[in-house]
Protein backbone atom coordinates (compact mmCIF):
# COMPACT_ATOMS: atom_id res chain seq x y z
CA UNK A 1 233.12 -3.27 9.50
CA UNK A 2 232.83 -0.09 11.32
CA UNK A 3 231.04 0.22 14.58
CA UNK A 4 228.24 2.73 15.18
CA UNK A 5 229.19 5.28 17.34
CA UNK A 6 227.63 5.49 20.75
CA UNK A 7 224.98 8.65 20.87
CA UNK A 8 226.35 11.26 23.20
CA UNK A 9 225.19 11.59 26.96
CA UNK A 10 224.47 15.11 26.11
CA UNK A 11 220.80 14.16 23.65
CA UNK A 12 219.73 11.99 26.82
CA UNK A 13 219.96 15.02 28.78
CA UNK A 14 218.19 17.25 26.70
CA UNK A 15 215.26 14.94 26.53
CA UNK A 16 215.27 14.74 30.34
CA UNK A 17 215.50 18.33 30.73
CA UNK A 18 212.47 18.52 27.96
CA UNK A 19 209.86 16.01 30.15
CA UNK A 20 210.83 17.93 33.26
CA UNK A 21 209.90 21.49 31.62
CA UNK A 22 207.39 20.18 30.54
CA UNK A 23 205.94 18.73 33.66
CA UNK A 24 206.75 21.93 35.63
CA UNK A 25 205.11 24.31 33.14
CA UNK A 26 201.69 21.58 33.50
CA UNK A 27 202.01 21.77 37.07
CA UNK A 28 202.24 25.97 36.94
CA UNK A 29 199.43 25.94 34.15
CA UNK A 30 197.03 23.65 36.46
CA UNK A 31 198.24 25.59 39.75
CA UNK A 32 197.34 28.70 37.83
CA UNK A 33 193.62 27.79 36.90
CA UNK A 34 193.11 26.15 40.74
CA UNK A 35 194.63 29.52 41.98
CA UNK A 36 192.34 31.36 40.05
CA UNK A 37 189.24 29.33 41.61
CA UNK A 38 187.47 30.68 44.52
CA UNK A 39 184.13 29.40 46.38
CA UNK A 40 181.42 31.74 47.83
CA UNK A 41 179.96 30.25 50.97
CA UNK A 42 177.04 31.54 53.13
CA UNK A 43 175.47 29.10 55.74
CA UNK A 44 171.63 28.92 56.61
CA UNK A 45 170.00 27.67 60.13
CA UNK A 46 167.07 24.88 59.14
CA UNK A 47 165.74 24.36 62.75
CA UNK A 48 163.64 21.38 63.62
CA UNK A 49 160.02 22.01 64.60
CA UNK A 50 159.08 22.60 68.51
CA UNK A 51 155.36 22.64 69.76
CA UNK A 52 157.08 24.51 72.74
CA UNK A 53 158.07 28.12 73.69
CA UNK A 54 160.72 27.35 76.34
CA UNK A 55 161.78 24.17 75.82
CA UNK A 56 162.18 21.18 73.49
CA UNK A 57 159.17 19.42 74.56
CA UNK A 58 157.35 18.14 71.03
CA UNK A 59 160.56 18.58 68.84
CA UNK A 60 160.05 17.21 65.48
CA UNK A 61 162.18 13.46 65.12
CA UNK A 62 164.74 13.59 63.28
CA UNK A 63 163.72 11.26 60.59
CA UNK A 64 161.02 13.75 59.88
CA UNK A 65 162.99 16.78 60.02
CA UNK A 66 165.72 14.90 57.47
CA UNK A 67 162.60 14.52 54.88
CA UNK A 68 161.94 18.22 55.61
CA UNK A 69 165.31 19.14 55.56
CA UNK A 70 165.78 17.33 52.07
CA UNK A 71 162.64 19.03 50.77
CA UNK A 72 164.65 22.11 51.33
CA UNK A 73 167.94 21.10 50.12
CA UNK A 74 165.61 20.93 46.80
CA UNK A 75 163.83 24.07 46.78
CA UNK A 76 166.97 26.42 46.95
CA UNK A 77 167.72 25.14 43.58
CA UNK A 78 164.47 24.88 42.09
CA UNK A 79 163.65 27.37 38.95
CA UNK A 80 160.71 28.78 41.58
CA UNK A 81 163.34 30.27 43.78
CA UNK A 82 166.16 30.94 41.46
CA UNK A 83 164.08 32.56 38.71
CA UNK A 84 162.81 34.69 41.64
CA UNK A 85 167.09 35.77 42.45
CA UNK A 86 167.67 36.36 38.87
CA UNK A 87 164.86 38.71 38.29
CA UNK A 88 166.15 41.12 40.91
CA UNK A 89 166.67 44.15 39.17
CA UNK A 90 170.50 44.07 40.51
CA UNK A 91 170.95 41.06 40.39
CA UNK A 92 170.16 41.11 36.19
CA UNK A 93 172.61 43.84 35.36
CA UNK A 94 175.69 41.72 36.59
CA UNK A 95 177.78 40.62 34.23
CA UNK A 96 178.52 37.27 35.41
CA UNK A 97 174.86 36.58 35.08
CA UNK A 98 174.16 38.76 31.41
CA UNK A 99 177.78 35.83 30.27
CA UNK A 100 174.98 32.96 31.24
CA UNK A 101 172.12 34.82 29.43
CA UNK A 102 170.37 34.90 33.10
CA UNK A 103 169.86 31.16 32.52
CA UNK A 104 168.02 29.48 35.72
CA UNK A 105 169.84 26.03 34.30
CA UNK A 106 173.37 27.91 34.99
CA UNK A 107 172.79 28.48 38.69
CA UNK A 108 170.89 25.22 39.09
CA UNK A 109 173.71 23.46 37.72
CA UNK A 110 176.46 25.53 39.82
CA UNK A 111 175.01 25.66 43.30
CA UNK A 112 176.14 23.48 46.02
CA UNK A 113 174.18 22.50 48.92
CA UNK A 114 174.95 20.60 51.93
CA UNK A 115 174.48 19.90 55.48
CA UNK A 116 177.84 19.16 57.54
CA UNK A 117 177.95 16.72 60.10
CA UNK A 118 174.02 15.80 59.36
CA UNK A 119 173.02 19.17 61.49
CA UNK A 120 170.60 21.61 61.15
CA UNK A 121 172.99 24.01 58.88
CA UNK A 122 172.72 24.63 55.53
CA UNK A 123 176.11 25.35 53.58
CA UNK A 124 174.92 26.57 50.09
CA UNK A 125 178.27 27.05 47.98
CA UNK A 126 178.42 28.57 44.90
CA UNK A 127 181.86 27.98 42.97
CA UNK A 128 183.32 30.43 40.86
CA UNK A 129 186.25 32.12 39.11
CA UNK A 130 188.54 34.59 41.25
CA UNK A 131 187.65 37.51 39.10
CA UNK A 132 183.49 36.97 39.57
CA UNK A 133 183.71 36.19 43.74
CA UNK A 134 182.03 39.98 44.15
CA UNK A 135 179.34 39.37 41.48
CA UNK A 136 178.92 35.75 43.00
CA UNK A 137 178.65 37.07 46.55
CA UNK A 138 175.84 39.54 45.51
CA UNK A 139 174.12 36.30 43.79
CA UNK A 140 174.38 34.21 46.24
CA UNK A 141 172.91 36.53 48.97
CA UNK A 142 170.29 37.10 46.41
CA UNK A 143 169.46 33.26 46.23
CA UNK A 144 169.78 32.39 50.16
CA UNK A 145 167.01 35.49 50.74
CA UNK A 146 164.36 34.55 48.17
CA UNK A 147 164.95 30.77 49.72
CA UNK A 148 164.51 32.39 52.90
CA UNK A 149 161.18 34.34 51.93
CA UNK A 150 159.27 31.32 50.10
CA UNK A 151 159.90 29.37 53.13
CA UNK A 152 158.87 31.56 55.27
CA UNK A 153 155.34 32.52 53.34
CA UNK A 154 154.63 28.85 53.07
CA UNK A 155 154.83 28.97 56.77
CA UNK A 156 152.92 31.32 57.43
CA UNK A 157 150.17 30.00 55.44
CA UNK A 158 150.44 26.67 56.94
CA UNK A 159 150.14 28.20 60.85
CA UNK A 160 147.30 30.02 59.48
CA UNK A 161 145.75 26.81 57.81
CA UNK A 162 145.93 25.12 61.24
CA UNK A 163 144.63 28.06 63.53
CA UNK A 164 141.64 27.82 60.89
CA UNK A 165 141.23 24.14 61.38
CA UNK A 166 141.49 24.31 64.38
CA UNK A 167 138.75 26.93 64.93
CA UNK A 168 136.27 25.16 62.68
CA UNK A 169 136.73 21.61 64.60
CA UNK A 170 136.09 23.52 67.58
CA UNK A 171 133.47 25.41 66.93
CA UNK A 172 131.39 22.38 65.61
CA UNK A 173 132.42 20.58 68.67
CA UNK A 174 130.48 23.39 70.75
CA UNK A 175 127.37 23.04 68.50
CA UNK A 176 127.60 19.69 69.08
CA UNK A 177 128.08 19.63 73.14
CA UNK A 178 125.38 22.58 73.09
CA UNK A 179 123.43 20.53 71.77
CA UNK A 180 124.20 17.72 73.88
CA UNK A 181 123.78 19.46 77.00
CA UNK A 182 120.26 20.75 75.66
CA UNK A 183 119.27 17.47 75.43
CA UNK A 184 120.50 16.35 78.43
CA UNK A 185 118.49 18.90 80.15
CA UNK A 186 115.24 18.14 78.52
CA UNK A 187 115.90 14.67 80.20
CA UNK A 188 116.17 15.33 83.54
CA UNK A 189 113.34 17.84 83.54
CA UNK A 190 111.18 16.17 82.10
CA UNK A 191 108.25 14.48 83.49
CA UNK A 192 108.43 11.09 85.40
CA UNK A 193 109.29 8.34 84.82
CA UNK A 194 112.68 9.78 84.45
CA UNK A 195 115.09 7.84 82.01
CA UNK A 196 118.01 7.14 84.09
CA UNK A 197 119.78 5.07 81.58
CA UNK A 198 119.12 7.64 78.85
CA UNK A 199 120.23 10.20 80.92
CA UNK A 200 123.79 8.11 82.34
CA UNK A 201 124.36 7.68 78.59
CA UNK A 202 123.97 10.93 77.25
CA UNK A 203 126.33 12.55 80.73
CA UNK A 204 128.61 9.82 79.38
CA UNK A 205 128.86 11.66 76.20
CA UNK A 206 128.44 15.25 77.50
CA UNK A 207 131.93 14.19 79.45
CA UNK A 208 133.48 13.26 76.20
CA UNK A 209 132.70 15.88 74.20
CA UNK A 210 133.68 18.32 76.85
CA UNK A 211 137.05 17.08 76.94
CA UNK A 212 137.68 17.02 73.41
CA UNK A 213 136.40 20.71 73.98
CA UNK A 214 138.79 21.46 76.16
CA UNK A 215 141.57 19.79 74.82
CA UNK A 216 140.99 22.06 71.67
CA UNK A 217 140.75 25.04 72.65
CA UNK A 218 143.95 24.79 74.84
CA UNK A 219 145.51 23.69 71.52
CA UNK A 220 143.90 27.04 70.01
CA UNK A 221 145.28 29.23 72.91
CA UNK A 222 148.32 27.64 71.97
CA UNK A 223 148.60 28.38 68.52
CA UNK A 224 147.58 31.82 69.46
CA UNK A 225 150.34 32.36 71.55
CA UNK A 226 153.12 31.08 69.02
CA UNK A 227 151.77 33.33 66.72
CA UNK A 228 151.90 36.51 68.91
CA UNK A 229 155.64 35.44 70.01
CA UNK A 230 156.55 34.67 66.42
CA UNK A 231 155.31 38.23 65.31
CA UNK A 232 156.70 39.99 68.39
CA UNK A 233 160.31 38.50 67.77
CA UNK A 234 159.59 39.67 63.89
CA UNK A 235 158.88 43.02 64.74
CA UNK A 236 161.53 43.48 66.82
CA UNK A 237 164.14 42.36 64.35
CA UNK A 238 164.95 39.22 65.61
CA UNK A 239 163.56 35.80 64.04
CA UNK A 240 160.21 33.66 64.57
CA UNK A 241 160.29 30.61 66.09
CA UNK A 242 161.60 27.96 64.23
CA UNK A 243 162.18 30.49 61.18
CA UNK A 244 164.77 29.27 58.58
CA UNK A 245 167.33 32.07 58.62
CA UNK A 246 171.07 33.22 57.71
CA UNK A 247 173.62 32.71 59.88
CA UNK A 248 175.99 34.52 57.94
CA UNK A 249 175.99 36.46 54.15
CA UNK A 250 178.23 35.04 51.53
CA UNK A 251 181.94 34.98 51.76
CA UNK A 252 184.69 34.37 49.46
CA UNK A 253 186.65 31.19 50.32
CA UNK A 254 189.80 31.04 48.57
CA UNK A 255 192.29 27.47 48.03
């Protein structure tokens, strides 16, 4: 019987050689499309709340801020703000935009939001191929300023809505102690017998009133002076108090 012949080192070779080709052309092909991969950052201050001018006296608590802060983290993305970046007349003409059919769901989908080490920055990251990064840059500033303006209106509203509460509740608080005081008045000029304990009540709630009074319209004054600093630091280019803002546009970040 004859024996089979051994195969020849040589075919075991080639088929190493083979998987290690082919290994090193899946590495280059998967190198390639990371390579080509590129992020667009741009990071946004969210500062916590503060009832004060110069200090941090009243700061909002954190766990309040983090509900605020989340509320956030979900408006960026939400049609209302992104349909408002995608109807920018620049911002429609881009290509990258006209490939998704300036599709709301697209950017939705793609944008990355975050805040690093649980602070009060927003990273809002926007990942994209190497080629787009300058059409991505343009969108993402686009999306980070209509963020930035919906926040601030809604701000502004709700200052205004307290200032206006505020006014009302103190206005019918002076009716009220007006009133009070009229009363109070009639009392002790009236003709014996005097009421003392008529009188001792009624100074009892004269002193309330008037302190609630007070109280209220130092809270006005307040308000009144936030507002003026707020829209002095506007007009002068800087940023209200407390404002959301940028800290810095988009940049390309590559691997």
């Amino acid at each position: 019987m004859r024996s089979v012949p051994p195969r020849p080192r040589a075919g075991k070779q080639r088929v190493v050689l083979l998987i290690v080709i082919a290994v090193l052309a899946a590495g280059a092909i998967a190198w390639r499309i990371a390579a080509d991969r590129v992020r667009v950052t741009t990071y946004v201050k969210i500062p916590r709340s503060s009832g004060s001018i110069i200090d941090d006296v009243g700061l909002e608590p954190w766990e309040e801020y983090r509900r605020r802060r989340d509320d956030y983290k979900t408006l960026i993305v939400s049609p209302l703000v992104i349909d408002a970046a995608l109807q920018q007349q620049d911002i429609g003409k881009l290509e990258l935009v006209r490939r998704h059919e300036a599709s709301p769901e697209w950017l939705i989908n793609s944008t990355i939001v975050e805040f690093p080490n649980d602070g009060e920055v927003m990273l809002v990251c926007l990942p994209c191929k190497g080629g787009d990064a300058d059409q991505a840059v343009t969108i993402l500033n686009a999306l980070v300023q209509s963020f930035q303006d919906k926040v601030l209106l809604v701000q502004r509203l709700d200052r205004a809505s307290v200032r206006a509460d505020l006014q009302t509740v103190t206005a019918d608080v002076k009716t009220r102690l007006d009133a009070q005081l009229q009363e109070l008045h009639q009392l002790e000029t009236a003709a014996p017998p005097v009421n003392e304990t008529a009188i001792t009540l009624l100074k009892d709630r004269c002193a309330v009133e008037g302190k609630l009074f007070a109280d209220l319209q130092l809270q006005l004054l307040k308000q009144e002076v936030l507002s003026q600093v707020d829209e002095r630091a506007e007009r002068s280019g800087g940023y209200a108090r407390d404002a959301v803002h940028v800290l810095q546009p988009a940049t390309v970040e590559r691997p």
